[in-house]
Protein backbone atom coordinates (compact mmCIF):
# COMPACT_ATOMS: atom_id res chain seq x y z
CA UNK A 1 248.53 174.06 32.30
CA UNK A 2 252.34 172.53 31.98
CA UNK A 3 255.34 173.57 32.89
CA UNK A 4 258.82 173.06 32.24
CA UNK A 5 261.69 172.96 34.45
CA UNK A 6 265.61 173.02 33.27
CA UNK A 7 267.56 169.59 33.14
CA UNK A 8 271.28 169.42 34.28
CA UNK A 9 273.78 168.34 31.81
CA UNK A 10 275.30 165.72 34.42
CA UNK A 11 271.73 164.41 34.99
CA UNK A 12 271.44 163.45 31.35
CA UNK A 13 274.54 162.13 30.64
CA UNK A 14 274.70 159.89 33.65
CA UNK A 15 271.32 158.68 32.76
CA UNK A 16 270.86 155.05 31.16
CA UNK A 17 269.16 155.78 27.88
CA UNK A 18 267.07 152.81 26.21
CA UNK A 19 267.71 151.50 22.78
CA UNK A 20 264.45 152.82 22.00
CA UNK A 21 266.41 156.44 22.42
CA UNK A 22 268.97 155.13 19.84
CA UNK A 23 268.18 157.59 16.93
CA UNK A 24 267.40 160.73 19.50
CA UNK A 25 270.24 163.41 19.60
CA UNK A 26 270.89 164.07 23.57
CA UNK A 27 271.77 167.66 23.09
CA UNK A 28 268.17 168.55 21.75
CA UNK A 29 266.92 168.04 25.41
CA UNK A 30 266.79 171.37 27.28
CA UNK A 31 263.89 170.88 30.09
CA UNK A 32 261.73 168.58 31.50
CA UNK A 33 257.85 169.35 31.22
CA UNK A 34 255.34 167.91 33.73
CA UNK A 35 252.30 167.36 31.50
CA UNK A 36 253.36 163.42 32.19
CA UNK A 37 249.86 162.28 31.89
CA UNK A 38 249.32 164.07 28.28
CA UNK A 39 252.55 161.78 26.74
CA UNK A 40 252.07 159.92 23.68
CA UNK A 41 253.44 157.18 22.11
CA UNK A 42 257.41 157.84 21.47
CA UNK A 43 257.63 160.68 23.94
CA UNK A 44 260.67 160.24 25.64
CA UNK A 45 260.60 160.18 29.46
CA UNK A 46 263.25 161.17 32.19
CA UNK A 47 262.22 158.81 35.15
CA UNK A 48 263.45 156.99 38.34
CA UNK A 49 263.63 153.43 38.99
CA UNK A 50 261.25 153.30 41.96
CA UNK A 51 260.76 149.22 42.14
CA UNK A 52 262.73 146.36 40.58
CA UNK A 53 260.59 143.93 39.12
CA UNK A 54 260.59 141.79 36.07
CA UNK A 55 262.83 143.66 33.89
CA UNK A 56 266.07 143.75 35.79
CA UNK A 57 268.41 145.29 33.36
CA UNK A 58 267.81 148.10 30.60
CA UNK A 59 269.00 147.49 27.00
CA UNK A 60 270.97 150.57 26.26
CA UNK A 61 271.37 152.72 23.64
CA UNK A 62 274.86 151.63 23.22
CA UNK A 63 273.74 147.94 22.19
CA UNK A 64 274.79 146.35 25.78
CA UNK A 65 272.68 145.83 28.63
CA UNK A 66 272.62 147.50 32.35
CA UNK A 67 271.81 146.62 35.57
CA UNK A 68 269.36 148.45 36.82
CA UNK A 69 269.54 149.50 40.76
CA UNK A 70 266.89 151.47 42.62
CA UNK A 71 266.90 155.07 42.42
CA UNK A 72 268.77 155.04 38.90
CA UNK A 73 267.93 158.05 36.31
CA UNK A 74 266.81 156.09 33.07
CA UNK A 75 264.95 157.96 29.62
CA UNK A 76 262.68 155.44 28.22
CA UNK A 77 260.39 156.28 25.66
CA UNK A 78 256.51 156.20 26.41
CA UNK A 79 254.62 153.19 24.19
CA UNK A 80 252.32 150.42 24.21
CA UNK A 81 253.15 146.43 24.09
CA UNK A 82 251.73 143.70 23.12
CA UNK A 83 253.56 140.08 24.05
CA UNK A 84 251.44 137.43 24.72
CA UNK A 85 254.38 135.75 26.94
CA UNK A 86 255.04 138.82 29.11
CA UNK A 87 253.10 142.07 29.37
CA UNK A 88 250.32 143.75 27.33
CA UNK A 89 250.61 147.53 28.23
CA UNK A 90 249.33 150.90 26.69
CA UNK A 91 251.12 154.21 26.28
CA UNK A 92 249.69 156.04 29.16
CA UNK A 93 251.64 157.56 31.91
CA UNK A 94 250.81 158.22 35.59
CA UNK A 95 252.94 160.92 37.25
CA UNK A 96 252.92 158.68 40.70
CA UNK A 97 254.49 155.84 38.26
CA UNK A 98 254.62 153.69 35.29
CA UNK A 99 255.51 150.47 34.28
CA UNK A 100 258.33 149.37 32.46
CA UNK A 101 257.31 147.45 29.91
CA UNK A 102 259.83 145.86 27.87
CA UNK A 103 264.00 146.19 28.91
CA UNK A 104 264.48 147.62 25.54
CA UNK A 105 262.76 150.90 27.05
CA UNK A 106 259.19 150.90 26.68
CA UNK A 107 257.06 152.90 29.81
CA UNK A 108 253.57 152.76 29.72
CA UNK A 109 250.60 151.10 31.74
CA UNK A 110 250.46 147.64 32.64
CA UNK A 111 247.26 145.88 31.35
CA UNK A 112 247.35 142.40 31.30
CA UNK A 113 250.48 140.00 32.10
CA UNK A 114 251.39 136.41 31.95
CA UNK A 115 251.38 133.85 34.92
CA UNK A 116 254.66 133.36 34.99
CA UNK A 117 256.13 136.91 34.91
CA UNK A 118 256.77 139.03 38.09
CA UNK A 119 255.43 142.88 38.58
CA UNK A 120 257.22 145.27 36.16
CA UNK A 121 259.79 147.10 36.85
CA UNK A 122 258.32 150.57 38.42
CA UNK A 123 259.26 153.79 37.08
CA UNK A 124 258.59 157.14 38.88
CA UNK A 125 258.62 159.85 36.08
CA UNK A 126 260.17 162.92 36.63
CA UNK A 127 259.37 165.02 33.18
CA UNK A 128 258.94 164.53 29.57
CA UNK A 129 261.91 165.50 27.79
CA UNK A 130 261.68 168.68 25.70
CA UNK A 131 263.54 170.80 23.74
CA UNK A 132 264.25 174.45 25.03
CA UNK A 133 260.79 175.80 23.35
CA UNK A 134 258.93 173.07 25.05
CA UNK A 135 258.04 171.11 22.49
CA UNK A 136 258.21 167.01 23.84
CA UNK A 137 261.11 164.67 22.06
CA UNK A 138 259.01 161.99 20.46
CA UNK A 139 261.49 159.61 18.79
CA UNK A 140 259.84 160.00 15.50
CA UNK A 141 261.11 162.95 15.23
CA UNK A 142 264.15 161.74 14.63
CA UNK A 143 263.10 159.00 11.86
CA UNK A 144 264.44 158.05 8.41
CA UNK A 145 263.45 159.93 5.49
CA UNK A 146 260.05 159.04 4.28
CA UNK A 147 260.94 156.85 1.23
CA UNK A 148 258.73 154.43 -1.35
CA UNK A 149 258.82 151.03 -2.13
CA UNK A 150 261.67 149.57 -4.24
CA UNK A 151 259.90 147.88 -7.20
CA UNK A 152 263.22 145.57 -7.76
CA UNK A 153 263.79 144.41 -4.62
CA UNK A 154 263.22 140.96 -4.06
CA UNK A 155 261.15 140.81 -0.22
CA UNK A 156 261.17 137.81 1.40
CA UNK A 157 258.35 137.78 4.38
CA UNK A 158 258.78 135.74 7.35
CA UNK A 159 256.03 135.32 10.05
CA UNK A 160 255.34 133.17 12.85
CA UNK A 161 252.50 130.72 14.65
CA UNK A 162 253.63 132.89 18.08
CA UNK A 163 256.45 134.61 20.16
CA UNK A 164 259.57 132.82 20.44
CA UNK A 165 258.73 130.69 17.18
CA UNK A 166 261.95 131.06 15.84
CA UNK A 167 261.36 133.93 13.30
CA UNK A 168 264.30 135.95 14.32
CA UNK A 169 266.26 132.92 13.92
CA UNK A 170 265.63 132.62 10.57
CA UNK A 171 265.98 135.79 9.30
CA UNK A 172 269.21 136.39 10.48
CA UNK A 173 270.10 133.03 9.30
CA UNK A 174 268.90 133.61 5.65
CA UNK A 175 270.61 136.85 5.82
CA UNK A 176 273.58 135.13 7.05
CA UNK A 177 273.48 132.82 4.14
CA UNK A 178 271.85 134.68 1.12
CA UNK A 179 275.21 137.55 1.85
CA UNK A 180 277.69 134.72 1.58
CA UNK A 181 276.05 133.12 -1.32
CA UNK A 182 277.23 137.19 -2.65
CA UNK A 183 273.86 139.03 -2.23
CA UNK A 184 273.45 142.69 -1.26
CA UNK A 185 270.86 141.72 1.58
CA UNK A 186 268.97 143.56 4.28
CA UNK A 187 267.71 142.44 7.59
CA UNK A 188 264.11 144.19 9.07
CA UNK A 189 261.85 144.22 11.65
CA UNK A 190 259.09 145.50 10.44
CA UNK A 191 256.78 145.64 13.34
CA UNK A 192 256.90 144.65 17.14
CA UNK A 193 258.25 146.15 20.25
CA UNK A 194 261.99 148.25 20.44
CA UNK A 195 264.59 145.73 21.73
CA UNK A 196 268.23 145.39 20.43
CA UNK A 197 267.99 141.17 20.57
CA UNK A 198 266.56 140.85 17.16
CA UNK A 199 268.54 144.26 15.48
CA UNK A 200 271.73 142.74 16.82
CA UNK A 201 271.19 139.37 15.82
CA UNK A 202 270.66 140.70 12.09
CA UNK A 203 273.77 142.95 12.53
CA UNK A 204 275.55 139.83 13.81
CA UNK A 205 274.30 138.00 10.27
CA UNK A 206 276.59 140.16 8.59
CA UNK A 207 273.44 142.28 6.14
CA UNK A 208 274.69 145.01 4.61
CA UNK A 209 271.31 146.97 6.27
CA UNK A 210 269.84 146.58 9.74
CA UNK A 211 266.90 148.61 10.59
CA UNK A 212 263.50 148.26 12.66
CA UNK A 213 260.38 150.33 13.50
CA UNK A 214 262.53 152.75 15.53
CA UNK A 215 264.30 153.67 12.58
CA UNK A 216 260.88 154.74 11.08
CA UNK A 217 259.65 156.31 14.36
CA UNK A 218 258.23 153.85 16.24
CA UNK A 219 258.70 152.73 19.59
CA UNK A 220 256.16 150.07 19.16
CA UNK A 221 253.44 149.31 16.32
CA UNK A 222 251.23 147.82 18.36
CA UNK A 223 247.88 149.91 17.67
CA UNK A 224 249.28 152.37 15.69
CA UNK A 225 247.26 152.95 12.59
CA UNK A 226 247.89 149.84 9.70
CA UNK A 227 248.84 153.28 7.56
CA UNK A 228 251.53 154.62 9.64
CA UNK A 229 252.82 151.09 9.62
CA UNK A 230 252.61 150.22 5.99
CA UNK A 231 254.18 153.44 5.41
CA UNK A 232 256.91 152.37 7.25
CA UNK A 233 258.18 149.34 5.46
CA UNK A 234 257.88 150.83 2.32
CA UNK A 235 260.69 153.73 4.43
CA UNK A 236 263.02 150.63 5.42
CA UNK A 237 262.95 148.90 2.16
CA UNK A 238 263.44 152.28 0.22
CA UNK A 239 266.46 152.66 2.35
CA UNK A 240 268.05 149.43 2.04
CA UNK A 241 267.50 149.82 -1.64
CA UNK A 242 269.57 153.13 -1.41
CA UNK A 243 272.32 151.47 0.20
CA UNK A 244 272.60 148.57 -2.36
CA UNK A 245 270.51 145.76 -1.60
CA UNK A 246 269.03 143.42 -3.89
CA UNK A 247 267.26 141.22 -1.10
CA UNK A 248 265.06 141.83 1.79
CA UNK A 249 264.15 139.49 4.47
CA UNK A 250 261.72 141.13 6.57
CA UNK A 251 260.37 139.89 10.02
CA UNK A 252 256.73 140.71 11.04
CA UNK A 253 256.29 140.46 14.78
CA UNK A 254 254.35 137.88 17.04
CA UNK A 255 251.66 135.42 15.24
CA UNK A 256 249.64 135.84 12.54
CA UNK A 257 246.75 135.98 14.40
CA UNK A 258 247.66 138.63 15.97
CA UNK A 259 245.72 142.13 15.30
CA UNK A 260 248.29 144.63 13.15
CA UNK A 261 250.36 141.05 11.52
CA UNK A 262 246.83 139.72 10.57
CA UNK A 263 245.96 143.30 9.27
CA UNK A 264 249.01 143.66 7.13
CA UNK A 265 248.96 140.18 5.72
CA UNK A 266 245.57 140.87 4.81
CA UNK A 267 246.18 143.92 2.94
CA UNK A 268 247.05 143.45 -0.75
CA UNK A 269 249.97 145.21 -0.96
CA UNK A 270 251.15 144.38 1.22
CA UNK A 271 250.91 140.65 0.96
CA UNK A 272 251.83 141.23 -2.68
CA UNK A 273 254.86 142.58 -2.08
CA UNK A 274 256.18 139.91 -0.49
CA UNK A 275 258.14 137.62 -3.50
CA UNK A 276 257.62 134.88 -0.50
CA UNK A 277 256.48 133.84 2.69
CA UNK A 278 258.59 131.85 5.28
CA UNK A 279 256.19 130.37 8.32
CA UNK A 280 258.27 130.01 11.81
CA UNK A 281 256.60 127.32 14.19
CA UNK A 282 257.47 125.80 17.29
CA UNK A 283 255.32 122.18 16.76
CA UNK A 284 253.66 120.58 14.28
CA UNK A 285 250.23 121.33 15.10
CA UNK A 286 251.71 124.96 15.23
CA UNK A 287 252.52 124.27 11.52
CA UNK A 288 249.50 122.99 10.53
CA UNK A 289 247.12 125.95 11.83
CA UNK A 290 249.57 128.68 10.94
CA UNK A 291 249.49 127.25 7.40
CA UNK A 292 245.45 126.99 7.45
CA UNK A 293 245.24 130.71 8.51
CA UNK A 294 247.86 131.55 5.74
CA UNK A 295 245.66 129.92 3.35
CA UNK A 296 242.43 131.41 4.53
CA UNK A 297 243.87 134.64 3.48
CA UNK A 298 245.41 133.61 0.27
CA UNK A 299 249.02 132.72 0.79
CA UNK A 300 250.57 129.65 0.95
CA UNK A 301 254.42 129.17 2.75
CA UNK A 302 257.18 128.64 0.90
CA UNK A 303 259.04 126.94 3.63
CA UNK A 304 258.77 126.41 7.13
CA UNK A 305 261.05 126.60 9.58
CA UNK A 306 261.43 127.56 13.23
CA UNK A 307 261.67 125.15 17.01
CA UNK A 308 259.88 122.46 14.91
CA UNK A 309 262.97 121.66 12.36
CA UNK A 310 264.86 121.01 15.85
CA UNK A 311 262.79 117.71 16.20
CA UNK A 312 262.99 115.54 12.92
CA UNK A 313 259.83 113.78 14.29
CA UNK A 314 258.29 117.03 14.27
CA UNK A 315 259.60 118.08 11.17
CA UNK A 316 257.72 114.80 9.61
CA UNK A 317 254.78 115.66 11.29
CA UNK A 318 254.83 119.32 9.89
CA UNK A 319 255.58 118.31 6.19
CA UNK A 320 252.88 115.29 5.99
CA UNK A 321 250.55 117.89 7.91
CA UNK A 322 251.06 120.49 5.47
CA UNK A 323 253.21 119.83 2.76
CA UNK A 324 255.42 122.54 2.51
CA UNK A 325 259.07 121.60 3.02
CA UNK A 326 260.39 122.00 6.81
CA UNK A 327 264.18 124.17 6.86
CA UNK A 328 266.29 124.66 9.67
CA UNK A 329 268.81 127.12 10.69
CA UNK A 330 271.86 125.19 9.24
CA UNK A 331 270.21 125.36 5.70
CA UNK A 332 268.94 128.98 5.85
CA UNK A 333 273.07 129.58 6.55
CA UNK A 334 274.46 127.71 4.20
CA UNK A 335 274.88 129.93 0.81
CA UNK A 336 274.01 127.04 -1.72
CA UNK A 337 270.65 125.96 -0.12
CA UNK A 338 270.18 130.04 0.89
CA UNK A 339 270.68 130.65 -3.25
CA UNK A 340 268.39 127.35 -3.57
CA UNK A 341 265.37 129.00 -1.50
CA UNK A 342 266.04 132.29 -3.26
CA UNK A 343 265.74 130.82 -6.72
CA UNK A 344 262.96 128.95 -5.74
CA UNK A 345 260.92 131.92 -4.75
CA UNK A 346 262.08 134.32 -7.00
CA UNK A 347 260.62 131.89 -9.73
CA UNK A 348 257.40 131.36 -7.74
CA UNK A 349 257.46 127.87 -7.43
CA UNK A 350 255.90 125.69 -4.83
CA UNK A 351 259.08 123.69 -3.57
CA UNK A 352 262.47 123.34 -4.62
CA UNK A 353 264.64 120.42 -5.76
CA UNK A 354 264.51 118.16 -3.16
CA UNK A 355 268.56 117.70 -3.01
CA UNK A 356 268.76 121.41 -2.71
CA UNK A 357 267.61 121.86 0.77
CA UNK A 358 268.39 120.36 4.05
CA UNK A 359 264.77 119.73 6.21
CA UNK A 360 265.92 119.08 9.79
CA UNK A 361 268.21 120.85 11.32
CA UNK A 362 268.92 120.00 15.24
CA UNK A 363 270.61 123.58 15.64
CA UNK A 364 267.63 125.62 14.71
CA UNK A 365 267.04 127.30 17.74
């Protein structure tokens, strides 16, 4: 049977909360229960840093990162991970100590790693935080409004071959350029793993709404149910509607081959509500098999963009390997060739005028 125990004030507020805490109002937490090992995804953990590994600093709340030293008092919210470049981890706590899994506050149980990263970060927890009655802070409690699907909104999709293919990139990019061609745009992540990188690089793109998972409850979407997911895009884009946007460019996390991204893009309505789809690769050969999978499943690219328009040998490779037009990050920013890309996919064609858009662009990255 748990218990709880009370929490000083000074505890808490010298504490380094994670951005995944962002939306959680401090003054709800009242004690600290010890039923550690019955935490779910989202439940937000007091803990001590026990071990510095590969996370070194904490991505705060406040949108700046910390250092983190040993035997600092952090809240990170319990979750699972999935990054095929660093950790795979699942939301399950051990009261002798957890692993941090991602800076932007994720503590779970390490799984599976890559070569090249050290030991996580080690996290002894002290408590779940609760409110007074006992009941555990999950951050979804603290979520946007349940809303539907904007039937006006033009959505524009963008998806990658991997990690670090340059999706963010060109999001923030086309949201950069679509608002100074005069557009009312927003800027999503619709699924991944809480970090600030990508929500301040959209913030930084100047869209007049930013919002991620978090903001629907999540402090990761990997395994949650393709429901609870679907349910919250349709949340973010019926909030960016309500604050007057006409445009949507929405980020889906990791590769498309990956389980809940393959899942949604196979899902009609999902797929369908996309007005188009923007592949993000970093080679040509990534091109060429993202494209093929896209295919396989019924949708083919409107552009593609990513590491490979850095190369304009690889961007030749790409478009003679698959056809579709290669743009870079100068294009995606520039408002004529933004409004080009626009027009060209709110009309549904295959490509644009060939004047309109700029293929390589050695800035991409």
């Amino acid at each position: 049977m748990s218990s709880t125990t009370s929490v000083a004030s000074d505890v808490l507020a010298q504490a380094k909360w994670a951005f995944s805490t962002r939306r959680v109002s401090r003054s709800d937490a009242g004690v600290l229960s010890d039923a550690i090992g019955g935490a779910v995804s989202g439940d937000l953990v007091l803990g001590r840093v026990d071990r510095i590994g590969s996370h070194k600093r904490i991505q705060l709340a406040e949108g700046r990162a910390s250092e983190l030293y040993i035997g600092d008092v952090v809240v990170l919210a319990c979750g699972d991970r999935y990054a095929p470049d660093q950790f795979e981890g699942l939301a399950s706590l051990n009261p002798h100590g957890a692993d941090m899994l991602a800076g932007g506050g994720v503590l779970g149980s390490l799984r599976h790693r890559h070569a090249r990263m050290a030991a996580p970060t080690r996290i002894i927890p002290l408590g779940l935080l609760s409110r007074s009655s006992g009941h555990a802070i999950n951050v979804a409690d603290y979520a946007l409004e349940g809303s539907t699907r904007p039937s006006t909104m033009t959505v524009i999709g963008v998806v990658g071959t991997s990690m670090n293919a340059g999706k963010t990139t060109a999001v923030a990019a086309l949201a950069h350029g679509l608002t100074r061609a005069g557009h009312s745009v927003a800027a999503i992540k619709a699924t991944g793993t809480g970090a600030f990188g990508d929500f301040n690089a959209y913030i930084d793109s100047g869209a007049r709404f930013v919002a991620d998972f978090t903001d629907a409850g999540m402090v990761s979407t990997y395994r949650h149910p393709l429901a609870r997911i679907e349910a919250a895009i349709d949340t973010l884009l019926g909030h960016a509607a309500r604050s007057g946007c006409e445009v949507a460019v929405v980020e889906l996390a990791d590769g498309v081959v990956q389980k809940e991204t393959a899942e949604l893009l196979r899902t009609p309505r999902i797929r369908n509500g996309f007005a188009g789809l923007i592949l993000a690769s970093p080679d040509a050969l990534g091109a060429a098999g993202g494209c093929s999978i896209l295919r396989n499943m019924g949708i083919e690219p409107v552009a593609l963009t990513g590491m490979v328009s850095c190369s304009p040998l690889a961007t030749a490779e790409a478009e003679a390997a698959t056809d579709i037009r290669v743009i870079g990050r100068k294009a995606l920013c520039d408002p004529a060739q933004a409004n080009a890309l626009l027009a060209q996919i709110s009309s549904g064609l295959p490509d644009v005028d060939g004047a309109a858009l700029v293929a390589v662009d050695e800035s991409a990255a």
